[in-house]
Protein backbone atom coordinates (compact mmCIF):
# COMPACT_ATOMS: atom_id res chain seq x y z
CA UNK A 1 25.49 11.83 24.04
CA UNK A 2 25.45 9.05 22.21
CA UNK A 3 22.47 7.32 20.07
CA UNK A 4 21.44 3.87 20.86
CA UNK A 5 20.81 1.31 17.38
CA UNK A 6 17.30 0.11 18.02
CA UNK A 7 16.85 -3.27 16.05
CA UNK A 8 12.55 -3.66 15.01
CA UNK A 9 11.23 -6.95 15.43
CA UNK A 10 10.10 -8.24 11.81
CA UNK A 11 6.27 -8.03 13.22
CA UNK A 12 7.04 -4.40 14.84
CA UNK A 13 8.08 -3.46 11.42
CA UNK A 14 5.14 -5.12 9.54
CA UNK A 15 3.08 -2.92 12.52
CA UNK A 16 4.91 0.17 11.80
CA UNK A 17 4.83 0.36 8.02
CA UNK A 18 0.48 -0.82 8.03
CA UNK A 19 0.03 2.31 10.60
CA UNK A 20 2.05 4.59 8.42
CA UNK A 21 -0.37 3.70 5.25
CA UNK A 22 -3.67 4.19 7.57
CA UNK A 23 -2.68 6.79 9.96
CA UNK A 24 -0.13 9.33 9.11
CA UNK A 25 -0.63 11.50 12.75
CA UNK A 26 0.01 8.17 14.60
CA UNK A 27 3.09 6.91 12.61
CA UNK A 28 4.54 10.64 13.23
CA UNK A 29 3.71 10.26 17.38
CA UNK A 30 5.51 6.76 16.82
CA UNK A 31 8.28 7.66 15.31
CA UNK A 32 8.70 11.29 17.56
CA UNK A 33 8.44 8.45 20.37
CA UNK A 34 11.01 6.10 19.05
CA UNK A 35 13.87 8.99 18.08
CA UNK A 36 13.44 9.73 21.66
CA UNK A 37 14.47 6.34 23.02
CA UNK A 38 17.36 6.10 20.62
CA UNK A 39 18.73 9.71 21.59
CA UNK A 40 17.93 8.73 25.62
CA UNK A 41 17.89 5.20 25.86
């Protein structure tokens, strides 16, 4: 299977990195939720 490259939006990424500072279970669920799509599309 192959992985897909996902490409973050600059505002995504400005998103991403304020939840990981304020919410660490979040950023994990996130992140679980995004490996997913890359590995499945």
């Amino acid at each position: 299977m192959h992985t897909m490259d996902l490409h973050y939006h600059p505002l995504f990424s400005r998103w991403l990195s304020e939840v990981a500072e304020v919410d660490e279970e979040i950023f994990g669920e996130v992140m679980a939720l995004l490996t997913a799509l890359e590995v499945h599309g």
